[in-house]
C-alpha atoms as a PDB file:
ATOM      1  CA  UNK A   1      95.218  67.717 -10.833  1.00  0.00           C
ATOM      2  CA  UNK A   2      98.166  68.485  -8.504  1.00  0.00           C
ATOM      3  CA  UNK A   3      96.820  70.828  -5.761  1.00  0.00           C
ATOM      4  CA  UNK A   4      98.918  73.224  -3.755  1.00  0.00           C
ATOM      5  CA  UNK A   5      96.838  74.890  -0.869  1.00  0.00           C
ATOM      6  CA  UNK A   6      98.303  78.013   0.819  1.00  0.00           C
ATOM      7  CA  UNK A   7      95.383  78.672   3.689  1.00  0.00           C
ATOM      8  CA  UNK A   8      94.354  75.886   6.235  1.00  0.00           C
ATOM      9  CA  UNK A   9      90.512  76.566   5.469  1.00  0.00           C
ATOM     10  CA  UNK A  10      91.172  75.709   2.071  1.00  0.00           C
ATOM     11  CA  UNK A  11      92.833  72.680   2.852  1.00  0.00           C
ATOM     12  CA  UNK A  12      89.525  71.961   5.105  1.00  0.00           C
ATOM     13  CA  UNK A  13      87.656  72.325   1.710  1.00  0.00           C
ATOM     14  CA  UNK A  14      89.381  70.155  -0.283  1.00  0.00           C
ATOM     15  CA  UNK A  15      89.519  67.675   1.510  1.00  0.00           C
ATOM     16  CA  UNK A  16      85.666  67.854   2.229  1.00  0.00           C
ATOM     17  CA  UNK A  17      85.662  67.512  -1.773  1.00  0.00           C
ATOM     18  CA  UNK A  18      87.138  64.532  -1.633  1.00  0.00           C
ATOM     19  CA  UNK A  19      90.185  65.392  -2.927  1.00  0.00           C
ATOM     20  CA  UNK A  20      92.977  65.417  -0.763  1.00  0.00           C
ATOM     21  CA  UNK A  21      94.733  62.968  -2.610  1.00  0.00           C
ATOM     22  CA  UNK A  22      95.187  66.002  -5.148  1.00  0.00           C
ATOM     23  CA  UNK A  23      97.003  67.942  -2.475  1.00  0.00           C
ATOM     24  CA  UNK A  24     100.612  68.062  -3.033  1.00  0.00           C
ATOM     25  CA  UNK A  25     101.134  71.030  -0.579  1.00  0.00           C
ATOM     26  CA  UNK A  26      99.710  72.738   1.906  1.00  0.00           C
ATOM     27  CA  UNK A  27     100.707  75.397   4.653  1.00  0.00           C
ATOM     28  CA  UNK A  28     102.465  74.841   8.348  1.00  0.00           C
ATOM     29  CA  UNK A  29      98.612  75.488   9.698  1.00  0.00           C
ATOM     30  CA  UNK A  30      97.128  72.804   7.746  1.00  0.00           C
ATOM     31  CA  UNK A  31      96.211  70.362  10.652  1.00  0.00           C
ATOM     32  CA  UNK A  32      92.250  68.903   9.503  1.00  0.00           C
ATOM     33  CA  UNK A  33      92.186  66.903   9.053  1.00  0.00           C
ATOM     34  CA  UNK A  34      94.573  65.161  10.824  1.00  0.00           C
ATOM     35  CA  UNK A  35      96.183  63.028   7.730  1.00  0.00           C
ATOM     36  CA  UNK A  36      96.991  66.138   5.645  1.00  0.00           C
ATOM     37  CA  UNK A  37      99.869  66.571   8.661  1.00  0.00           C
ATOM     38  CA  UNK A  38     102.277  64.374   6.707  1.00  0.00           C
ATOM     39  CA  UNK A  39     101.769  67.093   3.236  1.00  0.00           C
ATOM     40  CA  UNK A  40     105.112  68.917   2.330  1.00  0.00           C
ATOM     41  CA  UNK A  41     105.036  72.376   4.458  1.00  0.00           C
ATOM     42  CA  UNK A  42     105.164  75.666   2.296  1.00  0.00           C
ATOM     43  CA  UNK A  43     104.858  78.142   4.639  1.00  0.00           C
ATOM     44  CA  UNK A  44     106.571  79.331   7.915  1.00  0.00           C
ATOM     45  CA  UNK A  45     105.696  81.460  10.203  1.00  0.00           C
ATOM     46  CA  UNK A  46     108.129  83.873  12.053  1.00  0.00           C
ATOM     47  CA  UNK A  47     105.996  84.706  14.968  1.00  0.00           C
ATOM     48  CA  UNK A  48     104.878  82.878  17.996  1.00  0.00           C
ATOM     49  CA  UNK A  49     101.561  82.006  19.608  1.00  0.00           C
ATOM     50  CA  UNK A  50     103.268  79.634  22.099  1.00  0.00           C
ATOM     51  CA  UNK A  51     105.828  82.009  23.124  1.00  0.00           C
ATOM     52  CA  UNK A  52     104.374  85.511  22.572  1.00  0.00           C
ATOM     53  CA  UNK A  53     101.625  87.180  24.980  1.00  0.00           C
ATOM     54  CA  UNK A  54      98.518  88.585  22.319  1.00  0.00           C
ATOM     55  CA  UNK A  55      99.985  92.297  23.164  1.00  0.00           C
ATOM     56  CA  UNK A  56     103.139  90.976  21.792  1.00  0.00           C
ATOM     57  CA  UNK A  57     101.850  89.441  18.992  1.00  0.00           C
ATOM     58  CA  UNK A  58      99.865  92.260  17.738  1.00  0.00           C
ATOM     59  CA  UNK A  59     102.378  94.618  18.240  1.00  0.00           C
ATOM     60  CA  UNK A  60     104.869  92.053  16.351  1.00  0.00           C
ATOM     61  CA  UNK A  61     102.194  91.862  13.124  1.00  0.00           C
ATOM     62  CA  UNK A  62     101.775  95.494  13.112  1.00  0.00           C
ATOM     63  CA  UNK A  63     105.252  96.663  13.169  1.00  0.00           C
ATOM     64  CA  UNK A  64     106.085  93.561   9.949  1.00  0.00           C
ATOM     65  CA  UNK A  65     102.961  94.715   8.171  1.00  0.00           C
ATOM     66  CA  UNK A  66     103.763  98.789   8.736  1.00  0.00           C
ATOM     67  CA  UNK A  67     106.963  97.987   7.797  1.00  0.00           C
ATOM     68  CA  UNK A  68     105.525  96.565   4.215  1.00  0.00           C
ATOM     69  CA  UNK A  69     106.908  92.788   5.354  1.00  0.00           C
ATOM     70  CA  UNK A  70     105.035  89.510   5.448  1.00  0.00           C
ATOM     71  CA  UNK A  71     105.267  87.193   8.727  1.00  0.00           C
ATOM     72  CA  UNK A  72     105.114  84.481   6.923  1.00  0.00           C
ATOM     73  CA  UNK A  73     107.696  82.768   4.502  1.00  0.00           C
ATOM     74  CA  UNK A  74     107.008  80.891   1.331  1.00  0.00           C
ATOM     75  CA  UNK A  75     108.813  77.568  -0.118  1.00  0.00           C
ATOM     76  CA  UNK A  76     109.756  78.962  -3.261  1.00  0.00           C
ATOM     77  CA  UNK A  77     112.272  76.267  -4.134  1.00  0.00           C
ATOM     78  CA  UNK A  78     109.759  73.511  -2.980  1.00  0.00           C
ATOM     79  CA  UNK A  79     106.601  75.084  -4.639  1.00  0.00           C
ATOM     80  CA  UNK A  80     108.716  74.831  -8.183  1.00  0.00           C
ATOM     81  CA  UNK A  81     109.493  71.409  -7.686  1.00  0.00           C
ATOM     82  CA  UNK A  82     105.990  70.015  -6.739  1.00  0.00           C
ATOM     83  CA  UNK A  83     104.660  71.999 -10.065  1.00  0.00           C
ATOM     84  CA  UNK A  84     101.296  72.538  -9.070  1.00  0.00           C
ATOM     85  CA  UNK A  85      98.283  73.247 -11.724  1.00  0.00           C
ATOM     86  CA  UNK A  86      96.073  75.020  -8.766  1.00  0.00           C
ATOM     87  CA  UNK A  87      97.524  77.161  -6.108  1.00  0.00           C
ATOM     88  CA  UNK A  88      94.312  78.703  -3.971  1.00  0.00           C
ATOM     89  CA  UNK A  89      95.503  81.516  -1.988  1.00  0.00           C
ATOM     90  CA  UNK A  90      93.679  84.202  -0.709  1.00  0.00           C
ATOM     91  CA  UNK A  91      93.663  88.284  -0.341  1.00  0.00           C
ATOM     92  CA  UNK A  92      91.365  89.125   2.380  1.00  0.00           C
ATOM     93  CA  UNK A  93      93.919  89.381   5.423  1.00  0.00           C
ATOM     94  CA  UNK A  94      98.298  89.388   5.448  1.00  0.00           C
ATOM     95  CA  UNK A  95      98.022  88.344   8.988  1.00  0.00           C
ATOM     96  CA  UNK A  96      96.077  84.744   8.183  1.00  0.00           C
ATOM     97  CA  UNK A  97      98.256  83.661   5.222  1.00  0.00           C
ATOM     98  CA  UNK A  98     100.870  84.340   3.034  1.00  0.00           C
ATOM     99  CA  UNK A  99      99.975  87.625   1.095  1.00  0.00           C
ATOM    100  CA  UNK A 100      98.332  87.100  -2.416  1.00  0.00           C
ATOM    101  CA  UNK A 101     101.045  89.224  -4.399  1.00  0.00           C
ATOM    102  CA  UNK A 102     103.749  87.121  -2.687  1.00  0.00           C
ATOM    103  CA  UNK A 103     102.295  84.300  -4.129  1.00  0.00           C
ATOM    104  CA  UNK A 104     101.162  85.832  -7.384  1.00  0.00           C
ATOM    105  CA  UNK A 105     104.928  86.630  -7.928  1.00  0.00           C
ATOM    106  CA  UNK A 106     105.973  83.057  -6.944  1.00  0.00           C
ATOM    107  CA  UNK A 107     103.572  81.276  -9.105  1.00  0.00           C
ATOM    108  CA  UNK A 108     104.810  83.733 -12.275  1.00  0.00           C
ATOM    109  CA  UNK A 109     108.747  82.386 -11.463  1.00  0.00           C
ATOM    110  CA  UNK A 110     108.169  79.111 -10.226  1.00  0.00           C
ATOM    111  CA  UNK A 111     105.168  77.596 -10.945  1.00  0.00           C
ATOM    112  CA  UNK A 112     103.882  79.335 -14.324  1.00  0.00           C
ATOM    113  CA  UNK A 113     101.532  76.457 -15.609  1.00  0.00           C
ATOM    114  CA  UNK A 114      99.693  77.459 -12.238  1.00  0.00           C
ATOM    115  CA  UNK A 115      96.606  78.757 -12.267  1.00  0.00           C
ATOM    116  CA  UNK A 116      96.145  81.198  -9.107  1.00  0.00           C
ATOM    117  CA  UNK A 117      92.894  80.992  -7.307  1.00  0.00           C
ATOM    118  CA  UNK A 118      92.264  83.522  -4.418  1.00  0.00           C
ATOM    119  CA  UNK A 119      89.610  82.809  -1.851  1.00  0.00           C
ATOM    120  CA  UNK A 120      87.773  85.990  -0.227  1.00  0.00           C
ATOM    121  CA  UNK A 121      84.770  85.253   1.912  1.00  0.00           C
ATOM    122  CA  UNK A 122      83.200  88.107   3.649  1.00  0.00           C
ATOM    123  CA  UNK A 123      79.665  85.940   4.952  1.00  0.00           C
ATOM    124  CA  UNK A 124      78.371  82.373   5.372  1.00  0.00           C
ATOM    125  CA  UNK A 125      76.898  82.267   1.524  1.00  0.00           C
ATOM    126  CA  UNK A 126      80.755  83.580   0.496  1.00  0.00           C
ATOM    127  CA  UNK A 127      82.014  80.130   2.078  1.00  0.00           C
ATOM    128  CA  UNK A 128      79.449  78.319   0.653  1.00  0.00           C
ATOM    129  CA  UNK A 129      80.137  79.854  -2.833  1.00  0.00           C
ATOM    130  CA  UNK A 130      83.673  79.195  -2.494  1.00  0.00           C
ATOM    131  CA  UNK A 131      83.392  75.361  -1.857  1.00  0.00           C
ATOM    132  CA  UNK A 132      81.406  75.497  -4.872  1.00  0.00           C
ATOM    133  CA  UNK A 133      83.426  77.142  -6.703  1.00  0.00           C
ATOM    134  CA  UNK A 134      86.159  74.990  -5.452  1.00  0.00           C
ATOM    135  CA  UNK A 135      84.586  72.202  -6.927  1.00  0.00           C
ATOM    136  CA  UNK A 136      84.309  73.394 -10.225  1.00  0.00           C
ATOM    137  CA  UNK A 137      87.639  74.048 -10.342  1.00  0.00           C
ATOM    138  CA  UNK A 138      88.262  70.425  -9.804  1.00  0.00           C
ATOM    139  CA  UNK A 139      85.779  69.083 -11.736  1.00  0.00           C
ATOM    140  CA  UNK A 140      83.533  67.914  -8.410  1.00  0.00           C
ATOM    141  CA  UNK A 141      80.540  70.425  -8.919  1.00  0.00           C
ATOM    142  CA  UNK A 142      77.839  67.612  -7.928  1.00  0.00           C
ATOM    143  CA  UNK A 143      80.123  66.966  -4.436  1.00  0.00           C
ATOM    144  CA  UNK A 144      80.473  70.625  -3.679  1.00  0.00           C
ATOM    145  CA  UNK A 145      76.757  70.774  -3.941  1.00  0.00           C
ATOM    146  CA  UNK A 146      75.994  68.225  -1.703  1.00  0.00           C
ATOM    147  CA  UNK A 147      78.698  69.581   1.118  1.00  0.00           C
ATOM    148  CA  UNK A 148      76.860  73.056   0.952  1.00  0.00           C
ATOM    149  CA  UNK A 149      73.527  71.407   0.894  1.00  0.00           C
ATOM    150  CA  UNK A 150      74.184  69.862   3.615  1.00  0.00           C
ATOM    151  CA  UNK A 151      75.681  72.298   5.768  1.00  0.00           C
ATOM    152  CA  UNK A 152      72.975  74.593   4.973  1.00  0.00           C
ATOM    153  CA  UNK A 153      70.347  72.060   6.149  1.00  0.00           C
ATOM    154  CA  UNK A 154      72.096  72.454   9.520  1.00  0.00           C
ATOM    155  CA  UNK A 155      72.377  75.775   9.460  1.00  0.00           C
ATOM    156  CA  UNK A 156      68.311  75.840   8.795  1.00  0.00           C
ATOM    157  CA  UNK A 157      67.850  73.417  11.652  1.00  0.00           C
ATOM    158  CA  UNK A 158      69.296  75.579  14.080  1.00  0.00           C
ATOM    159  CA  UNK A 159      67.478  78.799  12.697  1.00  0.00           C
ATOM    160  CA  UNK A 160      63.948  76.769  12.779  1.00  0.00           C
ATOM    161  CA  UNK A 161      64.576  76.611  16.691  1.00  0.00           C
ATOM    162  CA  UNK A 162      65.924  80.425  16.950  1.00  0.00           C
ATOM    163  CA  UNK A 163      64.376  82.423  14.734  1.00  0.00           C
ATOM    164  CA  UNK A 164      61.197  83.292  17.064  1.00  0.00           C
ATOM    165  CA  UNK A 165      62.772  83.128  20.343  1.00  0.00           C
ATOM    166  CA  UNK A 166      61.932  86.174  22.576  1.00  0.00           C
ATOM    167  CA  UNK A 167      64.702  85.507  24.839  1.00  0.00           C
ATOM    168  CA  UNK A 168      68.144  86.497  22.796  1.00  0.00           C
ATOM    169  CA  UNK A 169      71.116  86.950  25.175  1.00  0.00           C
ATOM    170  CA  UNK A 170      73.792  90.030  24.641  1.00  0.00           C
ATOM    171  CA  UNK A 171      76.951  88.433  23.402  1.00  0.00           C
ATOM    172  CA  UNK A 172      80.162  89.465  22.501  1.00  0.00           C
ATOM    173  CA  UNK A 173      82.591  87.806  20.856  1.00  0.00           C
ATOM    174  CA  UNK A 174      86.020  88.768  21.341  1.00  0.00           C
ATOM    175  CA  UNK A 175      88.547  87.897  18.156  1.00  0.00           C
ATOM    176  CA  UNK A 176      91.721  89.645  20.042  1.00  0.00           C
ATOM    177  CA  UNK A 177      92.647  89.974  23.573  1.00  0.00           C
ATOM    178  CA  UNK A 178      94.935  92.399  23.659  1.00  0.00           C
ATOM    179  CA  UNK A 179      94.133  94.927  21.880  1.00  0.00           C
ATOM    180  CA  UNK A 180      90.514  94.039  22.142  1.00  0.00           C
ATOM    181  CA  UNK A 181      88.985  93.094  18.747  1.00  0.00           C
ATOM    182  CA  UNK A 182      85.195  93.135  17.704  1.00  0.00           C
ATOM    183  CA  UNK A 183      83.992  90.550  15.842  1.00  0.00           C
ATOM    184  CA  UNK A 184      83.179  90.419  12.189  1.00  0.00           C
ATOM    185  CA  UNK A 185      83.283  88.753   8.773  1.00  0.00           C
ATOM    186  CA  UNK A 186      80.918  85.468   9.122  1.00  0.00           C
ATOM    187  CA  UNK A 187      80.978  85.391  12.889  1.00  0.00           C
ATOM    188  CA  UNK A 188      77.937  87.676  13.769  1.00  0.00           C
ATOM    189  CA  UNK A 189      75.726  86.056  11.533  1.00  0.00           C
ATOM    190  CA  UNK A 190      77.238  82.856  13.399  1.00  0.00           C
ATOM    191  CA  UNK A 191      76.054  84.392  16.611  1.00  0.00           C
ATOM    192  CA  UNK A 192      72.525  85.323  15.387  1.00  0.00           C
ATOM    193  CA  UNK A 193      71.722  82.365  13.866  1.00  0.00           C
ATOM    194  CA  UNK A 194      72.497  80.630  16.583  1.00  0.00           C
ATOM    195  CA  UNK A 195      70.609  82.657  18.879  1.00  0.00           C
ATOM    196  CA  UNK A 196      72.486  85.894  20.338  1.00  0.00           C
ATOM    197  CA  UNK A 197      72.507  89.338  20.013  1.00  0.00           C
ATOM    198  CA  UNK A 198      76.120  90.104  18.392  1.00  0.00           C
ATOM    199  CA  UNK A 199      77.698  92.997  20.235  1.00  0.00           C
ATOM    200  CA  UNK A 200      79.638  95.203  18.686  1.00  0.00           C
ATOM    201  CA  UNK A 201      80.172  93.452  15.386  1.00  0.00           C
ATOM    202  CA  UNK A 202      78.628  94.233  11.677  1.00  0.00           C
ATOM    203  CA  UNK A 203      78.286  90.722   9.555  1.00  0.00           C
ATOM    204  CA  UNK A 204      80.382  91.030   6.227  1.00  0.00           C
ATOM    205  CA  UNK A 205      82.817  93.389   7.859  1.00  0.00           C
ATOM    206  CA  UNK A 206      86.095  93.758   8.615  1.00  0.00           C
ATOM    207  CA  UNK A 207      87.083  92.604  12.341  1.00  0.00           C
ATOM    208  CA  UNK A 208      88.310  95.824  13.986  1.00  0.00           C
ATOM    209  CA  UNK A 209      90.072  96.880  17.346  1.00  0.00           C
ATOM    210  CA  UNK A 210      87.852  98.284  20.109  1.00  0.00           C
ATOM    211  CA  UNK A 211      88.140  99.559  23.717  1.00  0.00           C
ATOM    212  CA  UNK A 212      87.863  97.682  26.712  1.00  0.00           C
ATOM    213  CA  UNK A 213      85.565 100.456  27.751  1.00  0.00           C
ATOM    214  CA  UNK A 214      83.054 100.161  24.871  1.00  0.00           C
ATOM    215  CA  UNK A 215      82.881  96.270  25.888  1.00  0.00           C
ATOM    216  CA  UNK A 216      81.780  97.201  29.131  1.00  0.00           C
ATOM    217  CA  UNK A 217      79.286 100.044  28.381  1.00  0.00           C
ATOM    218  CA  UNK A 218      77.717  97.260  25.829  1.00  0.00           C
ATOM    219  CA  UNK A 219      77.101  94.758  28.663  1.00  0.00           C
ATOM    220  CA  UNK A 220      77.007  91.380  27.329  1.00  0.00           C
ATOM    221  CA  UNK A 221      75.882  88.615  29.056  1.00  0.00           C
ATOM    222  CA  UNK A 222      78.150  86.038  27.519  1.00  0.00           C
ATOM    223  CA  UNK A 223      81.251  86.280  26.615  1.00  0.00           C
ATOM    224  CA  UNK A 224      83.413  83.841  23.967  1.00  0.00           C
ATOM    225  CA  UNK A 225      86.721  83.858  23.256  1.00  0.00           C
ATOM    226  CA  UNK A 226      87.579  83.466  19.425  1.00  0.00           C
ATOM    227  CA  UNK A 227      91.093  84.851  18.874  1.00  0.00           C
ATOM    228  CA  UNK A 228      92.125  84.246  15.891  1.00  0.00           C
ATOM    229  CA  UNK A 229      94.361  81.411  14.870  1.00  0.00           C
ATOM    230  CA  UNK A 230      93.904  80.354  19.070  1.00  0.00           C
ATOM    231  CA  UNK A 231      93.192  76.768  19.811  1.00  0.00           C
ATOM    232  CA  UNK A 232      91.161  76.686  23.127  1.00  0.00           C
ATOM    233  CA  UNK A 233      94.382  75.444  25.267  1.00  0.00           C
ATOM    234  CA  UNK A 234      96.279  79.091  23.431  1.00  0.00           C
ATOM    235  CA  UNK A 235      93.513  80.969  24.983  1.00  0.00           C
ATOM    236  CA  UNK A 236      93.898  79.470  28.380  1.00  0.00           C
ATOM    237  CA  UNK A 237      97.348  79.602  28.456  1.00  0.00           C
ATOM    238  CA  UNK A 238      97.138  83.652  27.502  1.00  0.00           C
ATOM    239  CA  UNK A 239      94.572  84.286  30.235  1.00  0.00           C
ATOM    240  CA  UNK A 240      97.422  83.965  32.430  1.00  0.00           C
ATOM    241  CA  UNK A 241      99.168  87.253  30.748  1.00  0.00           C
ATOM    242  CA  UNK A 242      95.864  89.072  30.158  1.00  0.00           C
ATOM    243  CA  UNK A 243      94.009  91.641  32.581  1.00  0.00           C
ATOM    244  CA  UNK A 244      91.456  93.344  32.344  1.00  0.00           C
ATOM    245  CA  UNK A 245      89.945  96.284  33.444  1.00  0.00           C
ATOM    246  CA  UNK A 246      88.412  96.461  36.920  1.00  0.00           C
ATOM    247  CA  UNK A 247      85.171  97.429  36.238  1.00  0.00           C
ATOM    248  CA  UNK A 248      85.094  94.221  34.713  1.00  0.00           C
ATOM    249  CA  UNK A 249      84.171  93.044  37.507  1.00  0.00           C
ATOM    250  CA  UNK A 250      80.441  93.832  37.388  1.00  0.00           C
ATOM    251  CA  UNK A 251      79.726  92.805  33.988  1.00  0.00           C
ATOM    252  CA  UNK A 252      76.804  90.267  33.881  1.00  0.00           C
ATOM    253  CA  UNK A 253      78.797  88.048  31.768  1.00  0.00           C
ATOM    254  CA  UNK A 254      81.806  87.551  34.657  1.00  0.00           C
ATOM    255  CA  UNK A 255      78.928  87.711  37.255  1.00  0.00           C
ATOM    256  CA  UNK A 256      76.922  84.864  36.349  1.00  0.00           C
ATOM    257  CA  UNK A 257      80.393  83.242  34.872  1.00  0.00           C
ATOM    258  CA  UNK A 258      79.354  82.398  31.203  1.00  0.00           C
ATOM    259  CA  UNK A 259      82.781  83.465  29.865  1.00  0.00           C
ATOM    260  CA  UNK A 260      83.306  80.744  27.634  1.00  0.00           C
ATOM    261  CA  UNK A 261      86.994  79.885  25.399  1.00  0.00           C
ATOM    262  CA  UNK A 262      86.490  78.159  22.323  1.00  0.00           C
ATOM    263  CA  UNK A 263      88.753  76.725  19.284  1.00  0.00           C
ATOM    264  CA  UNK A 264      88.736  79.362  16.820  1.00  0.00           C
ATOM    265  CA  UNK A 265      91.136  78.035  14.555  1.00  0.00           C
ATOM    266  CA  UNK A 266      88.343  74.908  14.406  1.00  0.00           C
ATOM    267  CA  UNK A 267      85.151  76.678  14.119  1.00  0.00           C
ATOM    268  CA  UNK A 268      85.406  80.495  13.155  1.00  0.00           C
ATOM    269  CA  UNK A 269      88.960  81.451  12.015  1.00  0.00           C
ATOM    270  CA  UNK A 270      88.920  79.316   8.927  1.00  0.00           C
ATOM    271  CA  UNK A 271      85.886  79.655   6.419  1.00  0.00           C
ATOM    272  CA  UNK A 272      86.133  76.537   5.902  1.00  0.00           C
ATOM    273  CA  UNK A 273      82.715  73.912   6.499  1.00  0.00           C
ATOM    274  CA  UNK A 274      83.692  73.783  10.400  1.00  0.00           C
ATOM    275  CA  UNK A 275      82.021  77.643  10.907  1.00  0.00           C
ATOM    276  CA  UNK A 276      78.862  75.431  10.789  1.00  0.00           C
ATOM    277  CA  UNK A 277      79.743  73.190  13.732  1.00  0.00           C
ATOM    278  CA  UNK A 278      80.810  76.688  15.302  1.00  0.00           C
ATOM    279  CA  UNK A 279      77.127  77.919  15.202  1.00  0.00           C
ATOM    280  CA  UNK A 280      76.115  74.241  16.554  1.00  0.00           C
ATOM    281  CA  UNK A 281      78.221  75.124  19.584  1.00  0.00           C
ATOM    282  CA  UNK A 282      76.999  78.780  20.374  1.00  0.00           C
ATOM    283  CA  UNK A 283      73.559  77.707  20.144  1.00  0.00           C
ATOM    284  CA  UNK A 284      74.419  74.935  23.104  1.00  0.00           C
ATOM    285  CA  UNK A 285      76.322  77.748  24.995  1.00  0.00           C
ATOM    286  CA  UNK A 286      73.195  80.114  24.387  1.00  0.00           C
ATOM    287  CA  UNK A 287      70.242  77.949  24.739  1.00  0.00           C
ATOM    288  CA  UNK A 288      71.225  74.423  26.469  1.00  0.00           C
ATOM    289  CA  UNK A 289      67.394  74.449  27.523  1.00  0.00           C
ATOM    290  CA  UNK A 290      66.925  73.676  23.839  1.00  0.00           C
ATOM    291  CA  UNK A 291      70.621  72.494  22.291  1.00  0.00           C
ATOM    292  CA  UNK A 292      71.876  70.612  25.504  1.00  0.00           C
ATOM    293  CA  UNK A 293      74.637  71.777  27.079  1.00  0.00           C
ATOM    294  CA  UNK A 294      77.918  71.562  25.407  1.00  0.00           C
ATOM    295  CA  UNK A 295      80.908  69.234  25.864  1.00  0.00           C
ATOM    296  CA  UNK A 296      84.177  69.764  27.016  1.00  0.00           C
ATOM    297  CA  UNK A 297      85.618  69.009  23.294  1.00  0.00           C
ATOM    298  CA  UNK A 298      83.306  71.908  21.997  1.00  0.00           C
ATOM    299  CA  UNK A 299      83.919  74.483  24.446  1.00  0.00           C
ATOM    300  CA  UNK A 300      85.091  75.530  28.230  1.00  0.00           C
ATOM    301  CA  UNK A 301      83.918  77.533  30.479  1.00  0.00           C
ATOM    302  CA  UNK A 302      86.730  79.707  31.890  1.00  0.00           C
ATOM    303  CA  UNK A 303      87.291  79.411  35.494  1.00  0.00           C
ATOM    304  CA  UNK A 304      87.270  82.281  37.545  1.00  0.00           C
ATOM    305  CA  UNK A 305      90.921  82.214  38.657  1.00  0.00           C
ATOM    306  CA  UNK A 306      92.125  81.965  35.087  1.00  0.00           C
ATOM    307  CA  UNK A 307      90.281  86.105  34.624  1.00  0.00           C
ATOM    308  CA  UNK A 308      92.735  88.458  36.305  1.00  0.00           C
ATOM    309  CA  UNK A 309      92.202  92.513  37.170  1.00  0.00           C
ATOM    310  CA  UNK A 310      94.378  94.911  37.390  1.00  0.00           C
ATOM    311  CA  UNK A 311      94.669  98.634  37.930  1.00  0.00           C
ATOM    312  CA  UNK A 312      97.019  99.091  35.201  1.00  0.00           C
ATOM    313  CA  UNK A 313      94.102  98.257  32.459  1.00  0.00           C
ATOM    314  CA  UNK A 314      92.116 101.591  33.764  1.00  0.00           C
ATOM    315  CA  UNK A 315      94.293 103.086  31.055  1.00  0.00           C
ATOM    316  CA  UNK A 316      92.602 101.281  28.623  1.00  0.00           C
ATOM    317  CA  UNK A 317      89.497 103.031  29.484  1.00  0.00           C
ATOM    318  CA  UNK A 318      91.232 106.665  28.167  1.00  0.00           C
END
């Protein structure tokens, strides 16, 4: 079975299968692991993390998207000639892959023997579902099983230590920068599980823009840094261009300096098997008395100089 896969976390998946000597194509993301790097790209992006501020970007994906547009491109000419049998796509978001009626389209000129798979996780169990069902697909139903198995037994490993804590700090988990985004999808259940109180954010939701102001009146004690698609070196780099408001100032999380920048791309971006070693890290950042603390590969705490203020951002309290 020739596999073509069109979103990074399913890439992730595949490869956790076993199977990535099935994949024939993948997308410009795909980068774990590391040896898929060398896969034909199909995709192409025509915006820029390392370039653009997040205010930039957002404003760049909302005027392509208004617009009915795509900010991505797709291979058509290269998808025909690796003449896949699976293509997995996915619906759930134009701004994290190549939109599924682009693809649908492409697969019906170029690639009709295809059959078109779309992924759409909403929760943890939706990710686990769709490795399985990944696996059937393939013909590796036993393997998927025994990937989910065992990511659930860590998932249950960290819940055994959580689940009756009294002690359950406020956290919020910001997805955007600018404009601020609350968290949703898998990544509150993420937080809960691995100890937190998830500010802000409804599990199996959609991921929506807030205020600056409704950050602060929530009060967190921690803050993490997911944006999406942001390595942890993106979201240091953007601190530089981001301020926020000065009120800021006070909350407990800046106070007691547990604002914390992670790789979202790695462990809560991509519903892919890595969201698991993302709740493995938040319960270090939450609970080191019981997790250890965690290393500079899984997370970093964000200096103090690298969170600016700035008048101007009072408008964002309006």
């Amino acid at each position: 079975m020739k596999i073509v896969s069109l979103l990074p976390s399913a890439t992730e998946i595949v490869c956790a299968l076993g199977l990535e000597k099935n994949l024939v194509g993948v997308t410009h993301e795909c980068d774990f692991p590391a040896s898929v790097a060398g896969q034909p790209p199909l995709t192409a992006s025509r915006i820029s993390h390392e370039t653009m501020s997040s205010r930039e970007i957002d404003h760049a994906v909302r005027s392509q998207l208004d617009g009915h547009g795509s900010i991505y491109d797709l291979d058509e000419k290269l998808l025909k000639e690796l003449a896949p049998d699976l293509i997995i796509t996915q619906e759930l978001c134009d701004v994290c892959a190549v939109s599924y009626k682009t693809v649908e389209k492409a697969a019906r000129i170029y690639a009709a023997e295809a059959q078109v798979v779309s992924l759409e996780p909403n929760t943890l169990a939706d990710i686990f579902d769709n490795i399985k069902l990944v696996g059937e697909l393939c013909g590796v139903a036993g393997k998927a099983s025994e990937v989910v198995g065992a990511l659930q037994a860590r998932l249950d490993k960290i819940s055994e230590k959580t689940a009756k804590l009294e002690n359950r700090p406020r956290i919020f988990m910001l997805e955007w920068l600018e404009p601020p985004f609350a968290p949703g999808h898998w990544v509150p259940e993420q937080t809960k599980i691995a100890g937190g109180i998830c500010l802000l954010g409804e599990a199996g939701e959609r991921s929506v823009t807030t205020t600056y102001e409704a950050i602060y009146e929530s009060k967190p004690e921690t803050i993490v840094l997911i944006p999406c698609g942001y390595y942890t070196s993106d979201i240091l780099r953007q601190m530089g261009k981001t301020f926020f408001p000065p009120a800021w100032r006070a909350l407990p999380a800046i106070v007691n300096d547990e604002v914390w920048a992670l790789d979202a791309s790695a462990y809560f971006s991509r519903p892919a098997p890595r969201v698991v070693c993302g709740v493995e890290i938040l319960a270090k950042i939450f609970h080191p008395q019981i997790f250890g603390v965690p290393t500079d590969a899984e997370a970093v705490r964000v200096p103090k100089d690298l969170i600016k203020f700035s008048d101007e951002c009072s408008a964002s309290f309006a």
